[in-house]
Protein backbone atom coordinates (compact mmCIF):
# COMPACT_ATOMS: atom_id res chain seq x y z
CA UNK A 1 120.43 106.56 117.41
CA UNK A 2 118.18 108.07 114.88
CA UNK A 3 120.79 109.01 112.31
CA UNK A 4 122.32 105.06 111.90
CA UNK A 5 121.48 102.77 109.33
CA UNK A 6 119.03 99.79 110.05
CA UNK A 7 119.24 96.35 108.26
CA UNK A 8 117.02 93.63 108.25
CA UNK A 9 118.30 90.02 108.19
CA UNK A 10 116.85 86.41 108.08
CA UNK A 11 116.93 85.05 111.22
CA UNK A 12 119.22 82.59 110.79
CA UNK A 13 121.77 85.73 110.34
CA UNK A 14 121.45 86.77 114.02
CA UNK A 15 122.81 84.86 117.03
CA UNK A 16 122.60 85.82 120.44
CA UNK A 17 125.78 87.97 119.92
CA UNK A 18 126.73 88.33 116.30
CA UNK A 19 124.64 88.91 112.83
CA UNK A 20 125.95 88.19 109.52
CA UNK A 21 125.04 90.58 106.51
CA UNK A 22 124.84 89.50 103.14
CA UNK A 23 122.98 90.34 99.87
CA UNK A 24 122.56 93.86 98.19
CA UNK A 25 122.99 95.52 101.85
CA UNK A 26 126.73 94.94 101.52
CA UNK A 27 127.24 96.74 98.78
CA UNK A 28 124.60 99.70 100.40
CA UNK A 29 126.86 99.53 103.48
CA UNK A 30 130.49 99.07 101.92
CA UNK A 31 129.93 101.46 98.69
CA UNK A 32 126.84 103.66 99.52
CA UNK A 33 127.01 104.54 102.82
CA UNK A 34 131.30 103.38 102.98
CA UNK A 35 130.72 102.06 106.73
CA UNK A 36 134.21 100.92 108.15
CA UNK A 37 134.90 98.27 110.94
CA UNK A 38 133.87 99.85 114.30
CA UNK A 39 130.80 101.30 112.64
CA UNK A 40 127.58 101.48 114.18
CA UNK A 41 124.09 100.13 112.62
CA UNK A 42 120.77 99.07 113.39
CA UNK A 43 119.94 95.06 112.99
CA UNK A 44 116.62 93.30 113.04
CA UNK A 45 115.73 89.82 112.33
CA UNK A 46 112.15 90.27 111.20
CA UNK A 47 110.68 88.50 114.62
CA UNK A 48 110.70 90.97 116.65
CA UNK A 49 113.99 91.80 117.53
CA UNK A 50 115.73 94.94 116.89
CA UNK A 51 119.14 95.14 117.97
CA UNK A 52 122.44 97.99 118.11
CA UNK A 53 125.46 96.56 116.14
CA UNK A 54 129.23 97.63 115.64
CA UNK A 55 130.29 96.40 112.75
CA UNK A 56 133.31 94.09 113.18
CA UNK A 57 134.69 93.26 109.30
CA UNK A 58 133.56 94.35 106.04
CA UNK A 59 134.12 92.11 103.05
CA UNK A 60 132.78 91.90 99.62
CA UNK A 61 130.12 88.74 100.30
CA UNK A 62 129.32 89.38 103.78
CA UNK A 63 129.50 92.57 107.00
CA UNK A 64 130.24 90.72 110.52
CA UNK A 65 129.08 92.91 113.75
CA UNK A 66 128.70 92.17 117.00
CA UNK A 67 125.02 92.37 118.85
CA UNK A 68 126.10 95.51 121.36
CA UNK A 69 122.39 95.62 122.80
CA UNK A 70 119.10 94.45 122.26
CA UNK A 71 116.85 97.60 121.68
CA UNK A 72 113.14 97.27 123.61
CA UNK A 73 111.33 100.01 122.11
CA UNK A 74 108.79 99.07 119.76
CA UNK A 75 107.33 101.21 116.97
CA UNK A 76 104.84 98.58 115.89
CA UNK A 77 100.93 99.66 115.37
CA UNK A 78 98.98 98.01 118.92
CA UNK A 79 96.38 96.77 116.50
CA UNK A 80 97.67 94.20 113.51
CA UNK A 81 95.86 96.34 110.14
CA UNK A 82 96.50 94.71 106.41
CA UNK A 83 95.61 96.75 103.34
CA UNK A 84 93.37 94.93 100.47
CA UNK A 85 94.92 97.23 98.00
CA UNK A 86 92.98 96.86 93.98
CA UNK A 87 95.26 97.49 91.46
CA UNK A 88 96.17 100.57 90.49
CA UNK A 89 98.18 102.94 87.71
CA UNK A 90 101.14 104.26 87.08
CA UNK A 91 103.72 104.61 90.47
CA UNK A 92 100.57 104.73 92.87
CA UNK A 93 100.90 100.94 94.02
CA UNK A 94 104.78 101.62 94.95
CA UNK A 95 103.00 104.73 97.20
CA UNK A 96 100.65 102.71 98.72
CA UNK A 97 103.19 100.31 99.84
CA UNK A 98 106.19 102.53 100.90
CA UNK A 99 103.71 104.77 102.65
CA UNK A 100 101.75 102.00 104.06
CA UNK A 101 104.61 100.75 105.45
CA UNK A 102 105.76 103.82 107.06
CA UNK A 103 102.26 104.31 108.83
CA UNK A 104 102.43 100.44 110.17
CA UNK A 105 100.67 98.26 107.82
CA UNK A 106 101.29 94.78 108.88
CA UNK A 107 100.09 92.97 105.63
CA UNK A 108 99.44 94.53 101.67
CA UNK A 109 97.08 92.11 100.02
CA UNK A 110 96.96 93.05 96.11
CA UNK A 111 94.09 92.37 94.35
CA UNK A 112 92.70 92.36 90.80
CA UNK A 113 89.19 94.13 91.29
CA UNK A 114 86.75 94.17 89.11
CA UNK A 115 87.29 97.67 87.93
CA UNK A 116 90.86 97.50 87.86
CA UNK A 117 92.30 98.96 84.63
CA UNK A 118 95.46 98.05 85.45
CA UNK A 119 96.04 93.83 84.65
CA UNK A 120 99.22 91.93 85.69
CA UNK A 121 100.56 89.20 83.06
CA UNK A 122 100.79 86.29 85.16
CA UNK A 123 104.37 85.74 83.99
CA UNK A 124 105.26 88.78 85.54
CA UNK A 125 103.81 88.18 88.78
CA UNK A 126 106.75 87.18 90.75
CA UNK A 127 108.85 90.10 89.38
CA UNK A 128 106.18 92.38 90.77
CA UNK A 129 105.90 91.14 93.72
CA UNK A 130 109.54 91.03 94.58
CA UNK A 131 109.95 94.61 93.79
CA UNK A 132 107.49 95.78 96.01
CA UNK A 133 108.64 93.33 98.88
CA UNK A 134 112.03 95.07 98.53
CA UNK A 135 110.43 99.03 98.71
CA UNK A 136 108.52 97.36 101.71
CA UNK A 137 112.09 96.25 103.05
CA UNK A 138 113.54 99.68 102.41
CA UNK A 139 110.41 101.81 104.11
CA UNK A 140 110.53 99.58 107.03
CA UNK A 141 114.13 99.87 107.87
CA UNK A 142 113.97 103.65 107.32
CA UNK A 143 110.38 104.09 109.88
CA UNK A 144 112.51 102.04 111.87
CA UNK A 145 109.94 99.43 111.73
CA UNK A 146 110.31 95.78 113.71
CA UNK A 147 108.62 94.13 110.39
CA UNK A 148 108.31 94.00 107.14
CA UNK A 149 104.75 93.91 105.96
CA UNK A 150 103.88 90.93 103.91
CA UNK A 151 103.05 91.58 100.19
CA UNK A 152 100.96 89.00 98.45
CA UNK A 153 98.73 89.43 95.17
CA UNK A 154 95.48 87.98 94.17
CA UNK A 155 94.36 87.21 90.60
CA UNK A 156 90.79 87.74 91.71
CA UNK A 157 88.37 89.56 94.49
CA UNK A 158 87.05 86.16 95.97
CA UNK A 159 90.96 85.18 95.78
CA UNK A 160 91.47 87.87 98.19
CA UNK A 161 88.19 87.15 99.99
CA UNK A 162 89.47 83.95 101.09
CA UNK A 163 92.78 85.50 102.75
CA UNK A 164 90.72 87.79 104.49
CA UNK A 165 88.67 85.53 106.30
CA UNK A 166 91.67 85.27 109.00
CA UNK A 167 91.10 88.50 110.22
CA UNK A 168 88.98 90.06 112.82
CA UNK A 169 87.30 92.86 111.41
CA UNK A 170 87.04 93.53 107.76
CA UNK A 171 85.69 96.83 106.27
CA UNK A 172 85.45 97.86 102.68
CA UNK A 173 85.43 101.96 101.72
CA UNK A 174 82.16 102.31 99.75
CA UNK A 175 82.08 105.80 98.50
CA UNK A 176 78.02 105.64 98.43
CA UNK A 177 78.30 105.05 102.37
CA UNK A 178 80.14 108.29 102.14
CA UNK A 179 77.54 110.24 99.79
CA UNK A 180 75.13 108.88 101.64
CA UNK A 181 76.72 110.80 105.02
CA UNK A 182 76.76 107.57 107.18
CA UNK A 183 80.35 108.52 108.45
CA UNK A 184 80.11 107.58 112.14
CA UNK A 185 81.13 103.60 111.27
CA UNK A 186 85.02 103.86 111.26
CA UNK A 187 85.10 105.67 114.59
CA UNK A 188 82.79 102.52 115.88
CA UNK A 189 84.93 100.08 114.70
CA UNK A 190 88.45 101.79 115.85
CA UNK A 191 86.48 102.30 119.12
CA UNK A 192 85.77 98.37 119.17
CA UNK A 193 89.71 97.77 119.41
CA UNK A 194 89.65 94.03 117.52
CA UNK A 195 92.96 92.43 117.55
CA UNK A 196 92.80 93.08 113.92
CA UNK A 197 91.40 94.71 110.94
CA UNK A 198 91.82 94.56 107.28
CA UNK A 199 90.56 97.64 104.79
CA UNK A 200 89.65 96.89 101.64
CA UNK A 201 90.50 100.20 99.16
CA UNK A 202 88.84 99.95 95.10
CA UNK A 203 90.65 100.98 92.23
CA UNK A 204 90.26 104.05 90.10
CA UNK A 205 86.74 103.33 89.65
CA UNK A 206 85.55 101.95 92.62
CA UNK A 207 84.35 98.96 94.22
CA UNK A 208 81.59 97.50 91.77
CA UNK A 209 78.09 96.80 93.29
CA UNK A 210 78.91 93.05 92.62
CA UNK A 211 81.59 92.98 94.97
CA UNK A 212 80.11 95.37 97.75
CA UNK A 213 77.36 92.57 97.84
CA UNK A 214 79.92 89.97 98.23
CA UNK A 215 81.49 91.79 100.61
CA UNK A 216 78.25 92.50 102.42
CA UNK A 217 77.34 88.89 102.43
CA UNK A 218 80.98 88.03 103.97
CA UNK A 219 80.97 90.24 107.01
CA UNK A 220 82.50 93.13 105.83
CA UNK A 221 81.30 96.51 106.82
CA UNK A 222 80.97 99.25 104.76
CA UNK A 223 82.65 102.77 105.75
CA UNK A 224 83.39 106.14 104.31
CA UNK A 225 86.57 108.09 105.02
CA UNK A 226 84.51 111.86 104.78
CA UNK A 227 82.07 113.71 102.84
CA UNK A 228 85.05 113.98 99.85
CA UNK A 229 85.94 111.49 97.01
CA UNK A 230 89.53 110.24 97.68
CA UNK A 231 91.90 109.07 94.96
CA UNK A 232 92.41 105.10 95.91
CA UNK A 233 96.15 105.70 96.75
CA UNK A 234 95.36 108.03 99.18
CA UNK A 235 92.39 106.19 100.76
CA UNK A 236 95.03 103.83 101.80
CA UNK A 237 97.30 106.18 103.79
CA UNK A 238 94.01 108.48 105.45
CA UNK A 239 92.83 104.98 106.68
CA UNK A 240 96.22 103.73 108.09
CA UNK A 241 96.60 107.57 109.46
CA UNK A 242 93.57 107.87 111.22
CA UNK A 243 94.05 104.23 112.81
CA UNK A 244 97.67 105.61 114.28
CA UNK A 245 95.80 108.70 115.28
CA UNK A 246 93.14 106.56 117.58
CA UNK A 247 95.15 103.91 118.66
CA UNK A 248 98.51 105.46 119.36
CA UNK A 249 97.80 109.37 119.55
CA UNK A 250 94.22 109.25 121.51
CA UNK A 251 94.82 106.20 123.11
């Protein structure tokens, strides 16, 4: 089953024996990938449930298939993490969340930090956003993920702050934790197995002092990912790697 195609639908697309495709995958199914009636693909509704399809008629606003059998597996991270990503340059942010999602990030949390060169035009916000919720879409159906991860974007740090009170454990990579050689505090908190955990990861230039006192005074812990300086797009993806590694690898 690993070489067919997975799609992700709303819902309201997927009854107990039938889903409905419509949108941009029709085209990807009917011109990229020509799929035929009798076809088989990959359908999940974004809820949990991931099921095998045959494709049943392909037309130019919609694919019918029929719901062969529901698939039980489930690739999904046991812990829930979210990524408080700053801004960043260039293609680095589209990285971070196609490689994210790969490695199981449940939610991306985009944030202006203090440092952050790059600045979005608020008029452009929504385009932004939408692009990266649609590279989320595509990295999730190819990891053969159950979800896509959520991708939301805050003008501010204590914008983001407030979002990230819902979680259980919050951490923020402070590279003078790291300098400092005080490396043992990830492996405590993966050890501590909370329900869930959100990492915030600095721009180019870092966290600013400013906001590691914030953070401080707001519960989160500081932590270093090794004696070496990481770029902030790969922070991301060691964090989200070494989380896999404990909780689904060592287990």
């Amino acid at each position: 089953m690993d070489d067919v195609q997975r799609y992700f639908v709303e819902p309201e697309q997927m009854s107990e024996d039938e889903v409905e495709i419509t949108g941009e995958d029709v085209k990807h199914i009917d011109k990229v990938m020509r799929l035929q009636p009798g076809s088989h693909i990959e359908c999940l509704n974004n809820q949990g449930r991931r099921t095998h399809c045959k494709i049943r008629s392909v037309n130019k606003e919609s694919i019918e298939a029929d719901i062969m059998q529901d698939l039980e597996n489930s690739p999904e991270l046991p812990v829930y993490a979210a990524v408080a990503q700053a801004l960043i340059k260039g293609d680095n942010l589209d990285l971070v969340v196609q490689k994210g999602t790969e490695l199981g990030v449940g939610s991306f949390l985009l944030f202006a930090a203090g440092r952050s060169v790059v600045k979005w035009d608020s008029s452009k916000v929504e385009k932004k956003v939408q692009r990266l919720r649609k590279i989320a879409k595509e990295a999730a159906e190819q990891s053969g993920r159950l979800y896509i991860p959520d991708v939301s974007y805050y003008p501010s740090t204590g914008d983001m702050l407030e979002a990230a009170s819902m979680y259980n454990t919050s951490l923020y990579l402070d590279e003078e934790t790291a300098k400092n050689g005080k490396h043992e505090t990830l492996a405590e908190i993966f050890s501590s197995r909370p329900p869930s955990i959100l990492a915030v990861i600095g721009p180019e230039g870092g966290i600013s002092p400013e906001e590691a006192q914030t953070f401080d005074k707001s519960g989160f812990r500081p932590v270093s990912l090794g004696p070496r300086i990481l770029r902030s797009e790969s922070a991301s993806l060691y964090f989200l790697s070494a989380l896999s590694y404990h909780y689904e690898i060592l287990r």
